[in-house]
Protein backbone atom coordinates (compact mmCIF):
# COMPACT_ATOMS: atom_id res chain seq x y z
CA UNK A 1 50.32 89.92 99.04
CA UNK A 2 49.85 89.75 103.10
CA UNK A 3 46.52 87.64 102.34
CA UNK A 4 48.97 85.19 100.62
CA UNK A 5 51.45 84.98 102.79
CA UNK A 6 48.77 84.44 105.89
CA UNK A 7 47.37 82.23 103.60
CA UNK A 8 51.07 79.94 103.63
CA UNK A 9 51.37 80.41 107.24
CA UNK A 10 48.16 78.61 107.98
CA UNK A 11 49.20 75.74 105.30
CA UNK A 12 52.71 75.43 106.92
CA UNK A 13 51.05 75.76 110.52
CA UNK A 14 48.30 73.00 109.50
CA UNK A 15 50.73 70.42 108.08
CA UNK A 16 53.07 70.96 111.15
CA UNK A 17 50.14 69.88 113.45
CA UNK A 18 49.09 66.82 111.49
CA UNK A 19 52.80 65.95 111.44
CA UNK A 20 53.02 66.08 114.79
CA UNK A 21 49.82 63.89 115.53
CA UNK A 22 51.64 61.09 112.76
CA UNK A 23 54.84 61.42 115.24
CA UNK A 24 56.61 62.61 112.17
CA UNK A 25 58.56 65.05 114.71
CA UNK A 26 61.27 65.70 112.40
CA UNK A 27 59.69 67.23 109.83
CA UNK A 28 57.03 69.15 112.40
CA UNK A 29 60.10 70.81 114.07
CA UNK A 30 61.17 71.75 110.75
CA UNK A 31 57.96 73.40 110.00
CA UNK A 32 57.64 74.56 113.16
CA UNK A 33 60.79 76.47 113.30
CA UNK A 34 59.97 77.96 109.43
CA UNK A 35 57.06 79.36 111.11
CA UNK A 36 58.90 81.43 113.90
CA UNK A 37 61.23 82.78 110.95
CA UNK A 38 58.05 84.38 109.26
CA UNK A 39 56.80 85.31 112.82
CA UNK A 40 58.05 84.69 115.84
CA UNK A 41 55.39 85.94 117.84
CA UNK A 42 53.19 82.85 117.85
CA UNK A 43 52.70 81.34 120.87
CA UNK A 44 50.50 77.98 119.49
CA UNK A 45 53.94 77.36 117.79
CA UNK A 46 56.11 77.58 120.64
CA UNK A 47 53.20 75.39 122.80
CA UNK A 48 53.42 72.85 119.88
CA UNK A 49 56.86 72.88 119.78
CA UNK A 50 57.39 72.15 123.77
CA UNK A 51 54.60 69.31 123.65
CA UNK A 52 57.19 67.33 120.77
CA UNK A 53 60.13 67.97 122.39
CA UNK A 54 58.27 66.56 126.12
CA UNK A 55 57.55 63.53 123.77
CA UNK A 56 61.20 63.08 122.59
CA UNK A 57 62.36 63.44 126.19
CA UNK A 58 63.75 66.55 125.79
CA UNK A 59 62.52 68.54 128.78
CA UNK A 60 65.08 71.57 129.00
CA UNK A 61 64.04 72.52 125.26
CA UNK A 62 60.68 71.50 126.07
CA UNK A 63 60.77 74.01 129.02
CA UNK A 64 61.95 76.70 127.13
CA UNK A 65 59.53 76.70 124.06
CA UNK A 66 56.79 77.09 126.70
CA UNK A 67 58.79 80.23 128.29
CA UNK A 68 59.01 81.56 124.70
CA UNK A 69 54.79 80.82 124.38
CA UNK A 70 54.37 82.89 127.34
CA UNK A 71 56.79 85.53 126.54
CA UNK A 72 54.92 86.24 123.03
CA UNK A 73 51.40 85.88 125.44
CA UNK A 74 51.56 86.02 128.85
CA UNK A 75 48.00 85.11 129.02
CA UNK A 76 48.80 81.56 127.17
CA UNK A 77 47.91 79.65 130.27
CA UNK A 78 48.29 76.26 128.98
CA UNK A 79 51.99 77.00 129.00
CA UNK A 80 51.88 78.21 132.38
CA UNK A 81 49.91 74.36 132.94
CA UNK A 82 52.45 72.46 131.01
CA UNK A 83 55.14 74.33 132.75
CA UNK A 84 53.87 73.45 136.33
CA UNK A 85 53.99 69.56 135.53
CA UNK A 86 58.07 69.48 134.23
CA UNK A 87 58.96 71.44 137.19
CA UNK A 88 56.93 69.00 139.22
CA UNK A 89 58.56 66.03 137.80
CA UNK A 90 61.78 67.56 137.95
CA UNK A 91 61.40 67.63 142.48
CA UNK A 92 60.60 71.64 141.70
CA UNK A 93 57.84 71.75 143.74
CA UNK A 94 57.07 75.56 144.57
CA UNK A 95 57.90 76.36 140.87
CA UNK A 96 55.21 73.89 139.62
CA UNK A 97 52.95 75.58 142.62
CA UNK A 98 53.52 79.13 141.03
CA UNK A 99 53.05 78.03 137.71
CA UNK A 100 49.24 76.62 138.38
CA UNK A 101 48.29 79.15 140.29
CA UNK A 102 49.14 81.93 137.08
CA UNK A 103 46.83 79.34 135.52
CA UNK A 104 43.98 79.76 137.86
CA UNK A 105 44.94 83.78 137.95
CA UNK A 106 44.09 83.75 133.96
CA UNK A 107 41.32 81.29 133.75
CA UNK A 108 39.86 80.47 137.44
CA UNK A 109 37.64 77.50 135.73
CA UNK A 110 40.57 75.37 134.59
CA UNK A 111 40.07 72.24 136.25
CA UNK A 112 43.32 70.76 135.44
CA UNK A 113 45.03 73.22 137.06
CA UNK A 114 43.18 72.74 140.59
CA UNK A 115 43.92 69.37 139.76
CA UNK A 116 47.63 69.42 139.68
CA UNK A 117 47.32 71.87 142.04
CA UNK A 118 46.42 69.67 144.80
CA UNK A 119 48.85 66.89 143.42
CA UNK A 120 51.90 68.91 144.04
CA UNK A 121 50.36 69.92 147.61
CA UNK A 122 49.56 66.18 148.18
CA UNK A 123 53.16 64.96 147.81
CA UNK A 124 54.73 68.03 149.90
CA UNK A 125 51.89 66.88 153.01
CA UNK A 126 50.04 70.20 152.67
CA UNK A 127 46.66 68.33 152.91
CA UNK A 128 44.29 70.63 153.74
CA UNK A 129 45.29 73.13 150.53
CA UNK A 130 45.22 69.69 148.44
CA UNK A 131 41.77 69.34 149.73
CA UNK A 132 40.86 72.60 149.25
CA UNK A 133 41.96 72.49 145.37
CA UNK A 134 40.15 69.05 144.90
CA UNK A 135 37.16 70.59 146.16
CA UNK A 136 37.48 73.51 143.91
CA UNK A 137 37.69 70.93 140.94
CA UNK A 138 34.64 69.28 142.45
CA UNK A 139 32.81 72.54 142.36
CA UNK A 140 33.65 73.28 138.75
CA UNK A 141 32.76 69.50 137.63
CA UNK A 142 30.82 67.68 140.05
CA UNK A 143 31.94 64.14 138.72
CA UNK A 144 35.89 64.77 137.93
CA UNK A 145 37.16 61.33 138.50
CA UNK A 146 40.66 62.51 139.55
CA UNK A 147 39.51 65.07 141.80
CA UNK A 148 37.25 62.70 143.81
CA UNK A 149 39.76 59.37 143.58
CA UNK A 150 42.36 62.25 145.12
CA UNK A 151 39.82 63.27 147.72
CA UNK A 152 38.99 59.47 148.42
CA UNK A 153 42.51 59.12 149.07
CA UNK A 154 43.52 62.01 150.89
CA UNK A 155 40.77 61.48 153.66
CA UNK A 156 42.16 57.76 154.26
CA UNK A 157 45.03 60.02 156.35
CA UNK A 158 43.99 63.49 156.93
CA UNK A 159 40.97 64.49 158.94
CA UNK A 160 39.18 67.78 158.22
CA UNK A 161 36.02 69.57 158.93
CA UNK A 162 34.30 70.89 155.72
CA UNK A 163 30.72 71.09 154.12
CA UNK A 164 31.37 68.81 151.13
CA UNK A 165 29.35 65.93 151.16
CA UNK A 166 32.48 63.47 150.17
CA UNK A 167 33.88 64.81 153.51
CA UNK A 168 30.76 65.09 155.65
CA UNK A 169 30.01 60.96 154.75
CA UNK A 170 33.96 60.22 155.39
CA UNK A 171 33.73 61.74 158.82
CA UNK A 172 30.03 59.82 159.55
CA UNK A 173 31.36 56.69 158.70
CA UNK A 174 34.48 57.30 160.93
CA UNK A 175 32.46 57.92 163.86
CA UNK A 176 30.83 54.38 163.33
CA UNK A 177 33.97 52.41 164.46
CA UNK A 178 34.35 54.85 167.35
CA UNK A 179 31.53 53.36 169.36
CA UNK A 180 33.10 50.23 170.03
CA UNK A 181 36.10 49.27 172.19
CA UNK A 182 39.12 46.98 169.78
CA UNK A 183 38.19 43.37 171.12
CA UNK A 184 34.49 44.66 170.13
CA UNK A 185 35.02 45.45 166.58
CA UNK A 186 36.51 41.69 165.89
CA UNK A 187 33.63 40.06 166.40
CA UNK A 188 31.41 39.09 163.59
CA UNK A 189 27.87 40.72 164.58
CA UNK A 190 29.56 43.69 165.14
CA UNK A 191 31.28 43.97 162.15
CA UNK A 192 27.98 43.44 160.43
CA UNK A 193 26.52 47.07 162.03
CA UNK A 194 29.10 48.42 160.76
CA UNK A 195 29.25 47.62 156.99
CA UNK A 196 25.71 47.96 157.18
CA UNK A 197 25.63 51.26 158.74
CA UNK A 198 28.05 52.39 156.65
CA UNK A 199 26.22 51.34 153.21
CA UNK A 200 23.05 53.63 154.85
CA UNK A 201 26.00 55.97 154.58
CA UNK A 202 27.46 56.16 151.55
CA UNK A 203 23.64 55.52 149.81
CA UNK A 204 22.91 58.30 151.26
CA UNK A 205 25.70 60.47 150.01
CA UNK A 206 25.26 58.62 145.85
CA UNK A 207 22.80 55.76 145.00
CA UNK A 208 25.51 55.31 142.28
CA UNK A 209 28.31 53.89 143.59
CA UNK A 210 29.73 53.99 140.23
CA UNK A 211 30.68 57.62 140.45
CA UNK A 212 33.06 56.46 143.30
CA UNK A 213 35.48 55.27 141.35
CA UNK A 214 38.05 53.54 143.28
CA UNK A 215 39.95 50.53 142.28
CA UNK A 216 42.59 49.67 144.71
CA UNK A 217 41.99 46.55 146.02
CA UNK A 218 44.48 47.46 149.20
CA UNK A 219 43.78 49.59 151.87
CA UNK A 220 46.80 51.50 153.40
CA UNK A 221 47.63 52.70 157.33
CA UNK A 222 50.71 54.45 156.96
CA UNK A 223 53.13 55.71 159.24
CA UNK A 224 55.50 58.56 158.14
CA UNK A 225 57.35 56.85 155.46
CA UNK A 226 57.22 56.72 151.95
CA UNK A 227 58.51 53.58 150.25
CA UNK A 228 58.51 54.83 146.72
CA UNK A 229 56.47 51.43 145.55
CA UNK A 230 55.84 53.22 141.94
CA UNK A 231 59.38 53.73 140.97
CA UNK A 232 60.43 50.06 142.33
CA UNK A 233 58.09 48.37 140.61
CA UNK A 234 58.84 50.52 137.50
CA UNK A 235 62.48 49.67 137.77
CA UNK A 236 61.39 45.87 137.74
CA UNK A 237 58.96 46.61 134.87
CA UNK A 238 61.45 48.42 132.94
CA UNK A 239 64.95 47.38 133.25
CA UNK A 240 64.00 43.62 134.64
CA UNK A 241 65.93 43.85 137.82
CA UNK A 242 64.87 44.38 141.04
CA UNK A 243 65.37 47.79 143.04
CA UNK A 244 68.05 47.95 145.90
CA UNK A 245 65.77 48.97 148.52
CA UNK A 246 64.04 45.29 148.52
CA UNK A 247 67.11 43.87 149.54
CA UNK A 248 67.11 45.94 152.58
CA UNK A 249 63.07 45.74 153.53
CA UNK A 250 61.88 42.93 155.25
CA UNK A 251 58.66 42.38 155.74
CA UNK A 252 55.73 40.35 157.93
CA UNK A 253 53.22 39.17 156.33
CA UNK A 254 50.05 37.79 157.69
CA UNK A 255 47.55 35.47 155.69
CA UNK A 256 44.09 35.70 156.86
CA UNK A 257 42.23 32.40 156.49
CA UNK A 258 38.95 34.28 154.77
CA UNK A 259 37.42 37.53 153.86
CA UNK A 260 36.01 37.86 157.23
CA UNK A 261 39.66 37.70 159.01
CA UNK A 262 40.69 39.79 156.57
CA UNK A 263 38.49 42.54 157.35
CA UNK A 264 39.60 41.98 161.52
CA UNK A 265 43.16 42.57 160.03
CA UNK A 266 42.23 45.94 158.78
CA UNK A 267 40.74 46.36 161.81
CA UNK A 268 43.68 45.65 163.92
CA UNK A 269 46.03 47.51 161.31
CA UNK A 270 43.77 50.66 162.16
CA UNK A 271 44.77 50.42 165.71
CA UNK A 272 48.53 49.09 165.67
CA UNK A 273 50.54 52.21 166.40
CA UNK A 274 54.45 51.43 165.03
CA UNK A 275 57.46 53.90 164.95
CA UNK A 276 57.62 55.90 161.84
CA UNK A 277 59.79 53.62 159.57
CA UNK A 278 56.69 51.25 159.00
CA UNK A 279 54.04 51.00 156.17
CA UNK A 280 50.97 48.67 156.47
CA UNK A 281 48.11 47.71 153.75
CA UNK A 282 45.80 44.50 153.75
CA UNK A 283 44.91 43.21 149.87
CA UNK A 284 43.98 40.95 148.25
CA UNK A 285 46.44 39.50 145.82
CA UNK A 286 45.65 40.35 142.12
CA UNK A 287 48.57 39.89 140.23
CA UNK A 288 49.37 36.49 138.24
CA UNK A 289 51.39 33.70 139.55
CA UNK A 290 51.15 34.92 142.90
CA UNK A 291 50.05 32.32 145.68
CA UNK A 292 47.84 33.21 148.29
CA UNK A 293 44.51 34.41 148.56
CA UNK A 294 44.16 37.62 151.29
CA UNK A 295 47.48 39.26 152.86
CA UNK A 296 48.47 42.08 155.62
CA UNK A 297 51.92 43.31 155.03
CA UNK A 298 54.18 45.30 157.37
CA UNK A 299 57.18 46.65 155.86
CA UNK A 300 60.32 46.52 158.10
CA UNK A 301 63.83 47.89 157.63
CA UNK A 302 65.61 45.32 158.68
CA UNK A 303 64.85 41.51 160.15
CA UNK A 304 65.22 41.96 163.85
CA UNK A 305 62.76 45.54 163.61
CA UNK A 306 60.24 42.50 161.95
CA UNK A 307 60.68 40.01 164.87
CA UNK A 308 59.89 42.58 167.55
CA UNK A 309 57.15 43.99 166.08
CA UNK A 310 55.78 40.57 165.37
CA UNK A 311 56.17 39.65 168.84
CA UNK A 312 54.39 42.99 169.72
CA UNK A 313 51.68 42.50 167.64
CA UNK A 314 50.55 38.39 168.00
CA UNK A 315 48.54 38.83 170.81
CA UNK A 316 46.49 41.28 168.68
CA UNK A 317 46.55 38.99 165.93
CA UNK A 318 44.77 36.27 168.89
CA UNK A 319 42.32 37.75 169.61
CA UNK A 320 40.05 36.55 167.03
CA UNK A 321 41.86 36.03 164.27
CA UNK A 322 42.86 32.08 161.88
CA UNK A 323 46.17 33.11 160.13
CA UNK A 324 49.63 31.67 158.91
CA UNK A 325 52.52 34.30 159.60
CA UNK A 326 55.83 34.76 158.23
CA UNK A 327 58.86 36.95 158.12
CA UNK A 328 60.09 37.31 154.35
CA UNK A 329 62.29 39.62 152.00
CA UNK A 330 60.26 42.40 150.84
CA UNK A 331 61.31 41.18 147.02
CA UNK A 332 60.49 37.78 147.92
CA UNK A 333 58.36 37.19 145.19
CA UNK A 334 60.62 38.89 142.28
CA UNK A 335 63.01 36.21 142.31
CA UNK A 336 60.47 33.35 140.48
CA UNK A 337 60.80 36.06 137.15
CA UNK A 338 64.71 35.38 137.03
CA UNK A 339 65.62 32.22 135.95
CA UNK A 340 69.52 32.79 136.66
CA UNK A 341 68.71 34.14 139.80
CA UNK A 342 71.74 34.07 142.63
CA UNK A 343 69.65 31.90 145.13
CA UNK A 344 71.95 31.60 148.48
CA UNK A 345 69.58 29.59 150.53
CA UNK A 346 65.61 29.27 149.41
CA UNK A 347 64.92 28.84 152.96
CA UNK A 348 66.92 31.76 154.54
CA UNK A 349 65.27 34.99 154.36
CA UNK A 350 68.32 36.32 153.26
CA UNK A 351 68.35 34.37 150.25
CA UNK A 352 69.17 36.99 147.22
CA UNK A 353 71.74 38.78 146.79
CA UNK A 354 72.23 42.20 144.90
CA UNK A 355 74.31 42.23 141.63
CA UNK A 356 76.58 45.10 141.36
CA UNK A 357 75.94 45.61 137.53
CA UNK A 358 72.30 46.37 138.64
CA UNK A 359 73.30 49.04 140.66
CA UNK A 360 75.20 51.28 137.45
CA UNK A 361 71.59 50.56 135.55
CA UNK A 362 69.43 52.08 138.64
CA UNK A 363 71.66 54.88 139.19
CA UNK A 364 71.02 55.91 135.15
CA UNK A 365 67.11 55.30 135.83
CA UNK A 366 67.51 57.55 138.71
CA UNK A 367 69.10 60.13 136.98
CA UNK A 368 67.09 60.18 133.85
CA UNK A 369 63.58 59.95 136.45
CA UNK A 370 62.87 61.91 139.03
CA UNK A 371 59.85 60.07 141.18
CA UNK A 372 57.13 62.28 142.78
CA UNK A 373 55.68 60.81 145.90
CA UNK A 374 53.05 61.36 148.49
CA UNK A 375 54.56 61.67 151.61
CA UNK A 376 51.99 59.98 153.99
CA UNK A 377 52.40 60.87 157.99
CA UNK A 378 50.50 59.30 160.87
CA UNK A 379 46.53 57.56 159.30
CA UNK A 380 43.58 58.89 160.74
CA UNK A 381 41.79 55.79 162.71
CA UNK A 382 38.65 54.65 161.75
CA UNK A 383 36.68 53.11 158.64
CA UNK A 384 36.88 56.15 155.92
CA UNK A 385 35.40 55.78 152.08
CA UNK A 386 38.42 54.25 150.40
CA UNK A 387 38.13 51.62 153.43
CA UNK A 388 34.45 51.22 152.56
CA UNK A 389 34.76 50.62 148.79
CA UNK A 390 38.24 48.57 149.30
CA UNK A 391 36.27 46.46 151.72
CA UNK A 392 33.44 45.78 149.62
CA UNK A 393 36.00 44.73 146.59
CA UNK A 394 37.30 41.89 148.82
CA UNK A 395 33.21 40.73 149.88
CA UNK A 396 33.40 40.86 145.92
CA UNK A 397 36.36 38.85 145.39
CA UNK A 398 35.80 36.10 147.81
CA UNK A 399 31.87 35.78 145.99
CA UNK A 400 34.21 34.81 142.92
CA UNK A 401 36.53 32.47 144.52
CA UNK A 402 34.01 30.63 146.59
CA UNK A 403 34.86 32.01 149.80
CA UNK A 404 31.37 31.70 151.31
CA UNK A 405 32.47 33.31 155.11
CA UNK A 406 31.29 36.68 153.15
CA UNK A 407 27.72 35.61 153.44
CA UNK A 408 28.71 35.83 157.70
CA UNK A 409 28.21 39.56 157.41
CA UNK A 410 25.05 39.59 155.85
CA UNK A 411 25.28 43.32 153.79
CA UNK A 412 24.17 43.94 150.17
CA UNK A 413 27.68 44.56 148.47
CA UNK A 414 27.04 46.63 144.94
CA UNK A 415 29.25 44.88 142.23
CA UNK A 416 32.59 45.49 141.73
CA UNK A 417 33.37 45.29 137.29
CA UNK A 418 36.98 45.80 138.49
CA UNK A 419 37.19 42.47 140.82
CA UNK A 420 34.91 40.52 138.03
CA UNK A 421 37.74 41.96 135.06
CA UNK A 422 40.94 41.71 136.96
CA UNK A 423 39.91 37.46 138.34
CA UNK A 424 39.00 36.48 134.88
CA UNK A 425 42.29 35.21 134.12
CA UNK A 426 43.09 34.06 137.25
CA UNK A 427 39.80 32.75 139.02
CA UNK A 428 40.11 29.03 138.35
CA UNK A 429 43.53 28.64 139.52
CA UNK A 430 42.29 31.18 142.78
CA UNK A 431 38.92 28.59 143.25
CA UNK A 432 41.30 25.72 143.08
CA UNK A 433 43.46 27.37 145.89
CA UNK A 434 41.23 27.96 148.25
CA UNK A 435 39.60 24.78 148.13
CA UNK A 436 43.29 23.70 149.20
């Protein structure tokens, strides 16, 4: 009699889980829930149960089926895991913290702990424990691409001393830029040393640039502010309106004439020291229907912050540098996707305005969201690995566009897949432009 009845709880627990891979959720909640009738000490159910009701959006019930799978075994660590991740989307940041690290207390060698360990530290500016649990990761798996893409990243704005080789080539290639004074570093033979140096560099630390997997084509210097760019742009994505906050950043943006005075405009980026309500990146410009071919960007609160600064900043800018400049809305290119767009005065900067009905639909997306964010203070100066690999993407990109100034530096670039798949929808129309 108990063989048979095991013998139903492992057909009712087996058609539960292949309902829930279908998405039949319904009818796996039912089962589910029969299951915890006949027994209610099974924690795989309760797990199960919390990953459906994450997928339906249900995170309260979601949290508590995973308290319930602990409850029955408090050595259910994936739980603990899953756990760690609501609280962190939910702004609870020292509850996700003490939730990965029971992980890590019952199995020490679960990466993804470590992991989202050193996410949560990340986004509270704890850097050197977000290293620290990278590293652990690294140690565990030598090639974990999110552990090392997070290290890439992290060392763009924190500086530490450690033994890892990731951090040991970071800090050597830093050092490089150091030996010259700023008018020094914009000239071209200079700039040559230094991308050559720097590939002795980072050959020496991999031959295979492959396992440095990083495909931003932007590289950041940051002040102290975070500008919540994911949840904007997922606003715009989402609801097809554009976030509040563009309507009240300006921005400058500078347009380098080539690759070459793109790469001085990192270089003078690296330098600039602005007050703390200021984010700049160079890029090149990936996305569709956008004009232009290489851009610096600093982001402004308000219009008269972006003349000063501008002001500030030109006789950096010529030094050595062919540009165009402008001052423009920091949502300046949204307003070509709407059609029935409230244009003022195309040739005002202040030429949108924000409809009130959007502002009821991004209060409900911030409700129902809650964004995590790195907060990123004062960069570190100097060339560091995500520089490095950035750099090399744009000597990619202008190969592909028929920008031949690259060739001016004279240092073998390894190929960049990313550049090659992300331009083959756009690279005519790109050519064509910069013939112009």
């Amino acid at each position: 009699m108990k063989e048979n009845n095991q013998l139903n709880v492992k057909k009712l627990f087996n058609s539960a889980f292949q309902n829930q891979k279908k998405k039949n959720f319904k009818i796996a909640i039912s089962q589910y829930k029969k299951l915890i009738d006949i027994n209610p000490n099974l924690a795989l159910v309760y797990y199960n149960l919390g990953l459906i009701y994450e997928q339906l959006e249900e995170t309260e019930v979601a949290k508590k089926n995973y308290k319930k799978s602990v409850k029955v075994d408090p050595l259910f660590f994936h739980s603990y895991n899953n756990l760690g991740i609501l609280f962190q989307k939910q702004g609870e940041k020292e509850k996700a913290i003490d939730n990965f690290k029971k992980v890590i207390e019952i199995n020490s060698r679960y990466i993804n702990a470590y992991n989202n360990l050193g996410l949560v530290y990340s986004s509270l500016g704890h850097y050197k424990e977000a290293v620290n649990s990278f590293i652990k990761t690294l140690e565990l798996e030598k090639n974990n691409s999110l552990a090392k893409k997070s290290l890439i990243y992290l060392l763009t704005y924190y500086s530490t001393i450690n033994n890892h080789p990731l951090i040991i080539a970071n800090n050597n290639l830093k050092q490089i830029t150091k030996k010259f004074i700023f008018e020094d570093l914009l000239k071209i033979k200079n700039l040559s040393y230094i991308l050559k140096e720097s590939y002795k560099i980072m050959k020496n630390y991999d031959h295979n640039f492959e396992n440095l997997e990083f495909i931003e084509t932007q590289s950041y210097r940051r002040n102290s502010l975070d500008l919540n760019c994911i949840r904007h742009h997922e606003v715009f994505n989402n609801s097809n309106i554009i976030a509040k906050f563009c309507f009240n950043c300006f921005k400058i943006q500078i347009e380098p004439s080539n690759v070459i005075d793109l790469i001085k405009l990192f270089f003078v980026f690296d330098r600039l020291e602005l007050s703390k309500n200021n984010q700049r990146k160079c890029m090149v410009e990936l996305r569709e229907e956008v004009s232009g071919l290489y851009k610096g960007i600093i982001y402004c609160s308000n219009v008269e912050e972006a003349k000063n600064i501008l002001e500030d900043i030109t006789p950096l800018l010529n030094l050595n540098l062919k540009y165009k400049v402008s001052i423009k809305r920091g949502c300046s290119e949204f307003y070509k996707s709407f059609s029935n767009f409230n244009i003022v005065d195309k040739k005002d900067i202040n030429f949108m305005n924000y409809p009130k009905k959007w502002e009821k639909i991004e209060q409900k997306i911030k409700i129902k969201k809650n964004y995590n964010t790195i907060k990123i203070n004062n960069t570190v100066s100097g060339m560091s690995i995500s520089d490095f690999l950035v750099i090399n993407q744009w000597l990619n990109y202008a190969k592909e566009i028929g920008d031949q100034s690259y060739k001016q530096i004279g240092f073998e670039t390894f190929n960049s897949q990313y550049i090659s798949e992300k331009m083959i929808n756009q690279i005519e129309f790109r050519k064509k432009e910069f013939m112009y």
